[in-house]
Protein backbone atom coordinates (compact mmCIF):
# COMPACT_ATOMS: atom_id res chain seq x y z
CA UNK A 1 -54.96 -33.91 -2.30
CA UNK A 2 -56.83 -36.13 -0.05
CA UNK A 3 -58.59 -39.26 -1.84
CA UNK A 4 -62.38 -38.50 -1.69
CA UNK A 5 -64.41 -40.32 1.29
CA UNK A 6 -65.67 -43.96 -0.07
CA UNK A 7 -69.82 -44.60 -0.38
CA UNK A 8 -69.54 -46.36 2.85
CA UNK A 9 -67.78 -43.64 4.80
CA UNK A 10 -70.20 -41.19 3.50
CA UNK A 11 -73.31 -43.21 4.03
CA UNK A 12 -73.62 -42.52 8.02
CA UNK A 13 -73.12 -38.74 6.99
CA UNK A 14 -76.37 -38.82 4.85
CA UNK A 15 -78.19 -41.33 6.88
CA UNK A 16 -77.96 -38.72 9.72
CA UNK A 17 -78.61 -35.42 7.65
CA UNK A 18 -81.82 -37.33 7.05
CA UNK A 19 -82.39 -38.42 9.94
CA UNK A 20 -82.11 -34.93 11.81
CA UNK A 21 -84.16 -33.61 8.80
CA UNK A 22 -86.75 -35.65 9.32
CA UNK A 23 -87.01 -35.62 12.97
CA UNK A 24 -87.85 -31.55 12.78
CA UNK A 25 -90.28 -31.85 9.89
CA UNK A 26 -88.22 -30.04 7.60
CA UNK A 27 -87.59 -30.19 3.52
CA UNK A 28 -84.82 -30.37 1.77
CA UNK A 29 -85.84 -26.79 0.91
CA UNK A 30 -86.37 -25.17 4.21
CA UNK A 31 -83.18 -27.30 5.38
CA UNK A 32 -81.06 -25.32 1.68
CA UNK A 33 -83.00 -22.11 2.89
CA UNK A 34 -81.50 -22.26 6.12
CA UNK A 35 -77.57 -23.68 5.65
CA UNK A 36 -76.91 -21.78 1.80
CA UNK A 37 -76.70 -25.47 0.15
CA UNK A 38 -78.77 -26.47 -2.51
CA UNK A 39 -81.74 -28.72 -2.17
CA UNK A 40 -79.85 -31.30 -4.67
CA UNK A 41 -76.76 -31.44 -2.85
CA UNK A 42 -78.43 -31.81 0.45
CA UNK A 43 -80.51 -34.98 -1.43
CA UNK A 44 -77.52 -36.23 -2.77
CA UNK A 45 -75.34 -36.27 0.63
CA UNK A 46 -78.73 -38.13 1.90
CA UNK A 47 -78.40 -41.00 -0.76
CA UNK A 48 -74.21 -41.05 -0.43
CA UNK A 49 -74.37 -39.97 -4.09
CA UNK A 50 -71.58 -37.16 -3.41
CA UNK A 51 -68.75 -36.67 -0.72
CA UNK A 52 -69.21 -33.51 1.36
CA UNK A 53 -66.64 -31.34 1.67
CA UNK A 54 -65.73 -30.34 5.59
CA UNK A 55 -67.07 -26.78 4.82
CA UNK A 56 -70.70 -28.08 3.18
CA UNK A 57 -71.18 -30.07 6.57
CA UNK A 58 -70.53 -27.20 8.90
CA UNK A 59 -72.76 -24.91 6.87
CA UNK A 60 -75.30 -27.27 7.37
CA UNK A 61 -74.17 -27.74 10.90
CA UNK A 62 -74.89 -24.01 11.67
CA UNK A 63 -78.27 -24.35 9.91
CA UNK A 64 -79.52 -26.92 11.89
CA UNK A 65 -78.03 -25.07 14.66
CA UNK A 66 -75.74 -28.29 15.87
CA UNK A 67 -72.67 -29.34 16.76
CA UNK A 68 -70.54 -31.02 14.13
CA UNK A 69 -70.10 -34.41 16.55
CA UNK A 70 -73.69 -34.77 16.01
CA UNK A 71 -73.67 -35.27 12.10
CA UNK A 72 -71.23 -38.38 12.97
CA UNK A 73 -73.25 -40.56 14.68
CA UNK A 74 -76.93 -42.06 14.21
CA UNK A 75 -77.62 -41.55 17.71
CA UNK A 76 -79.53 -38.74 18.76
CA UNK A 77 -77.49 -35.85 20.62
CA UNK A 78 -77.68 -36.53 24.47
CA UNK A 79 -79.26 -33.76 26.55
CA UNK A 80 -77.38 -32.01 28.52
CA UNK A 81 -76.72 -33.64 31.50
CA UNK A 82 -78.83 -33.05 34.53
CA UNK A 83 -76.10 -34.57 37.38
CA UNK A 84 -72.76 -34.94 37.34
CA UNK A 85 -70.67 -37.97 36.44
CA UNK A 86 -70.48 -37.92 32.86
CA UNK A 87 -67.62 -40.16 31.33
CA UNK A 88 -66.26 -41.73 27.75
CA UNK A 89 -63.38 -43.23 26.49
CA UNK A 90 -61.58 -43.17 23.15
CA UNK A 91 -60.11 -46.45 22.08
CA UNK A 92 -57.68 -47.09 19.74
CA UNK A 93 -59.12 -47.39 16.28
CA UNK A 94 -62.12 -44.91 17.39
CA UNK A 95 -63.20 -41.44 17.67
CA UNK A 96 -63.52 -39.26 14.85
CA UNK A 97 -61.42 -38.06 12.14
CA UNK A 98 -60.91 -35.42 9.75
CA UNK A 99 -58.33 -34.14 7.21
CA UNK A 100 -57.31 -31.18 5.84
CA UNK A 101 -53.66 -30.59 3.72
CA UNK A 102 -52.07 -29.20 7.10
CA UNK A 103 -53.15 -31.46 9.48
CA UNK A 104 -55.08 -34.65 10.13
CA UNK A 105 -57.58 -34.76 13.15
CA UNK A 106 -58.50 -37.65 15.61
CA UNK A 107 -61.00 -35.91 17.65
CA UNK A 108 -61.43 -37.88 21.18
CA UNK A 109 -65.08 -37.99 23.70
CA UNK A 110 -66.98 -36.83 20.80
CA UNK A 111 -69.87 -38.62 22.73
CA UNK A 112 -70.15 -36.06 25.08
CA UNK A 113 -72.07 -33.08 24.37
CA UNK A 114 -71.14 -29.76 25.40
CA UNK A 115 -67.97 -30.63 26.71
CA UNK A 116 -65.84 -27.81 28.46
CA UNK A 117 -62.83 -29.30 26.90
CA UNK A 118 -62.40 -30.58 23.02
CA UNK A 119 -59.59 -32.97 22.93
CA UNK A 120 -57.66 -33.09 19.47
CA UNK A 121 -54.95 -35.28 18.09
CA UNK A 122 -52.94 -33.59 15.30
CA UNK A 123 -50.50 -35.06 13.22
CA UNK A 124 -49.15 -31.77 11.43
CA UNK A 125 -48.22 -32.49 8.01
CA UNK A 126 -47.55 -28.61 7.41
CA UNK A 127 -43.99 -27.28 6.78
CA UNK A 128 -44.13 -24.09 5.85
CA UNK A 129 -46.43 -21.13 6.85
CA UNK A 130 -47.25 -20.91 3.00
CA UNK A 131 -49.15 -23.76 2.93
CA UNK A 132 -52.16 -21.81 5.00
CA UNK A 133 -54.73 -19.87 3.57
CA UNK A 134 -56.17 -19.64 7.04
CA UNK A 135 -55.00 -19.56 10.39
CA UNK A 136 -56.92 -21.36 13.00
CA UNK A 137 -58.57 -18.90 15.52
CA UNK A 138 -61.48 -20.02 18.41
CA UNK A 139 -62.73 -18.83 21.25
CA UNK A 140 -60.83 -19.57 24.95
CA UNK A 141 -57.15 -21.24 25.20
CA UNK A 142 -55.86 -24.28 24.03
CA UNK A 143 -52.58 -26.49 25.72
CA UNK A 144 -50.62 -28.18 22.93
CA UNK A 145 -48.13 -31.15 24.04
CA UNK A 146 -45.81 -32.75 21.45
CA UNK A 147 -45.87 -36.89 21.09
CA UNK A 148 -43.31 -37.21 18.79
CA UNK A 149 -41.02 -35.00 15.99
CA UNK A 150 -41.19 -31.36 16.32
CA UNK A 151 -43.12 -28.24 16.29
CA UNK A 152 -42.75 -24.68 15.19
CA UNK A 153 -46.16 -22.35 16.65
CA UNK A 154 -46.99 -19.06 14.71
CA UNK A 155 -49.40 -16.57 16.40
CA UNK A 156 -50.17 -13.43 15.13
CA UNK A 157 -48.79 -11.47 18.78
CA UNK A 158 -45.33 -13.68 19.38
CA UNK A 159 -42.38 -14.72 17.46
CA UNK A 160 -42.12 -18.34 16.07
CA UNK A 161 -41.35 -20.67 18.75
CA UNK A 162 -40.55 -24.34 18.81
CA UNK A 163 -41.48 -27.39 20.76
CA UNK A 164 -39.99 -30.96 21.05
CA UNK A 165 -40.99 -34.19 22.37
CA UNK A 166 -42.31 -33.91 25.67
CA UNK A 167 -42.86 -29.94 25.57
CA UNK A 168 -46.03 -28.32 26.02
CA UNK A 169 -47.71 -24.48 25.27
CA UNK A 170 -50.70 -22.74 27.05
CA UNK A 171 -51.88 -20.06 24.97
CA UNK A 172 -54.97 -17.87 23.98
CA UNK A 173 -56.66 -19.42 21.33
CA UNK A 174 -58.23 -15.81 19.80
CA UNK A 175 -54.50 -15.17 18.39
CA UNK A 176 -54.19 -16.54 14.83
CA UNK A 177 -52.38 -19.57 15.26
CA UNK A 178 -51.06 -22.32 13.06
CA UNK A 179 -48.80 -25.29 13.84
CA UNK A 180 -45.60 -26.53 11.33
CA UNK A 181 -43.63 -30.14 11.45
CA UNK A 182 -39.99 -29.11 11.61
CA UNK A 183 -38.80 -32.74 12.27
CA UNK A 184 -37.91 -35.55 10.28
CA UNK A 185 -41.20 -36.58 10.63
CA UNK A 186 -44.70 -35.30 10.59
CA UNK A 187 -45.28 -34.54 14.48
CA UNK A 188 -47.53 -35.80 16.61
CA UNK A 189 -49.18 -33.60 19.04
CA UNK A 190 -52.18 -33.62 21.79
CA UNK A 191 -54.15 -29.97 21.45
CA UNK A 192 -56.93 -29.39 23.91
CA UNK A 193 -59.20 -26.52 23.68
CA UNK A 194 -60.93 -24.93 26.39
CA UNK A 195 -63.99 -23.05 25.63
CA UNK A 196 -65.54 -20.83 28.16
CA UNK A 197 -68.72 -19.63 27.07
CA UNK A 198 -71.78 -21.49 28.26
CA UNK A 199 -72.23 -22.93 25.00
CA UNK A 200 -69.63 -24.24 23.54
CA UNK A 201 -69.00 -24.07 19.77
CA UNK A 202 -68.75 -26.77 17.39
CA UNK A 203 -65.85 -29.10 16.70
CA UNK A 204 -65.57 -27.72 13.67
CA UNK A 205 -64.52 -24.26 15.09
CA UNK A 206 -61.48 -25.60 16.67
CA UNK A 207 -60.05 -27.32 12.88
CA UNK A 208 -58.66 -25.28 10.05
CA UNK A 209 -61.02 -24.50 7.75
CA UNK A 210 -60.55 -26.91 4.96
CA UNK A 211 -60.57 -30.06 7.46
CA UNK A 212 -63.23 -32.29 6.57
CA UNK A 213 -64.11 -35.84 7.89
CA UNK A 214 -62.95 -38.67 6.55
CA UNK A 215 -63.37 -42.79 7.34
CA UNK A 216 -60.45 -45.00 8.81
CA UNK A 217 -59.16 -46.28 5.31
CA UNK A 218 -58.63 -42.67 4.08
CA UNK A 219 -56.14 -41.36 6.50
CA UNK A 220 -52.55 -42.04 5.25
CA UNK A 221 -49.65 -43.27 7.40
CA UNK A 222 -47.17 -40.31 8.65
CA UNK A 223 -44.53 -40.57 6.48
CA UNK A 224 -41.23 -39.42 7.02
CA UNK A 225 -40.22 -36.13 5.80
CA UNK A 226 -37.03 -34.32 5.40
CA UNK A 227 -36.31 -32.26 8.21
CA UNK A 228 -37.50 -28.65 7.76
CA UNK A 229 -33.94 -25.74 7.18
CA UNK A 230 -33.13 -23.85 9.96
CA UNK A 231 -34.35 -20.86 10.12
């Protein structure tokens, strides 16, 4: 299990639930009315008093009707933009990151606001389809490309196939699809998602289920692991 997010990794999380809150004149009880969480855990995520879980946040997400990137920052959401042009950059040591058991996420350009793209690093701790209670599904197609170690993609439509270092998959993103580590070590991928629809879902719809975010100091190293049997 994960080590729970620290006070200070949990205090921009709050700061902006209030913030948003405030901005739109609502209470803690219209806000619990509208996402399904109670009025004292909403208060206590405001005063960094508890550590959400990734599911409390996108339930409040969806009540608030906004994108997960925008609960990360204290920044208000840009507005769409009106020209062309747009550009960010990730830099090592940034972007944004969650965890769940099967994978951890660095989630790249979350400045940009309904993006037509949602770029994810994955390393993919998984190593056996057991582990899942839930296989990732989302709207449009996502390309996978493999850093480092191994891969072995399950969809719900094609056998098991693998990928090594340097190997890449194009696929539609509405099959059930989960990713294992079949190397010595947990592998490192690039997935990008492509979402078609004019308005483009939420981070959060692209992670497993159980991914939630977490600060810097809470991620753990990749560690190497023993190299998956043959199947």
């Amino acid at each position: 299990m994960m080590p729970a997010l620290e006070a200070d990794s949990r205090q921009p999380i709050g700061r902006r639930l209030k913030a948003l809150r405030k901005s739109r004149k609502l209470t803690l009880t219209r806000v619990a009315e509208m996402s399904g969480v109670s009025a004292s855990t909403l208060s206590k995520i405001e005063n960094a008093q508890v550590s959400p879980s990734f599911d409390i946040i996108k339930r409040i997400c969806d009540g608030l009707d906004i994108a997960i990137e925008d609960m990360m920052g204290d920044a208000e959401p840009a507005p769409a933009p009106a020209m062309n042009g747009r550009k960010t950059t990730t830099l090592s040591g940034s972007g944004a990151r969650f965890t769940c058991g099967q994978y951890d996420y660095k989630a790249h350009a979350t400045e940009l606001f309904r993006k037509g793209m949602v770029p994810l690093e994955l390393h993919v701790r998984a190593r056996s389809v057991e582990e899942f209670d839930h296989w990732s599904r989302h709207n449009g197609e996502e390309f996978v490309f493999v850093l480092s170690g191994e891969i072995e993609i399950h969809t719900e439509l094609y056998a098991p196939f693998r990928l090594k270092q340097g190997e890449s998959a194009y696929f539609d993103s509405s099959m059930a699809h989960i990713y294992l580590s079949v190397s010595a070590e947990d592998a490192h991928v690039l997935s990008v998602s492509y979402d078609p629809r004019p308005r483009q879902a939420p981070i959060s719809a692209y992670m497993h289920a159980a991914a939630r975010p977490v600060d810097e100091s809470d991620m753990p190293p990749a560690q190497p692991r023993i190299a998956a049997q043959q199947r």
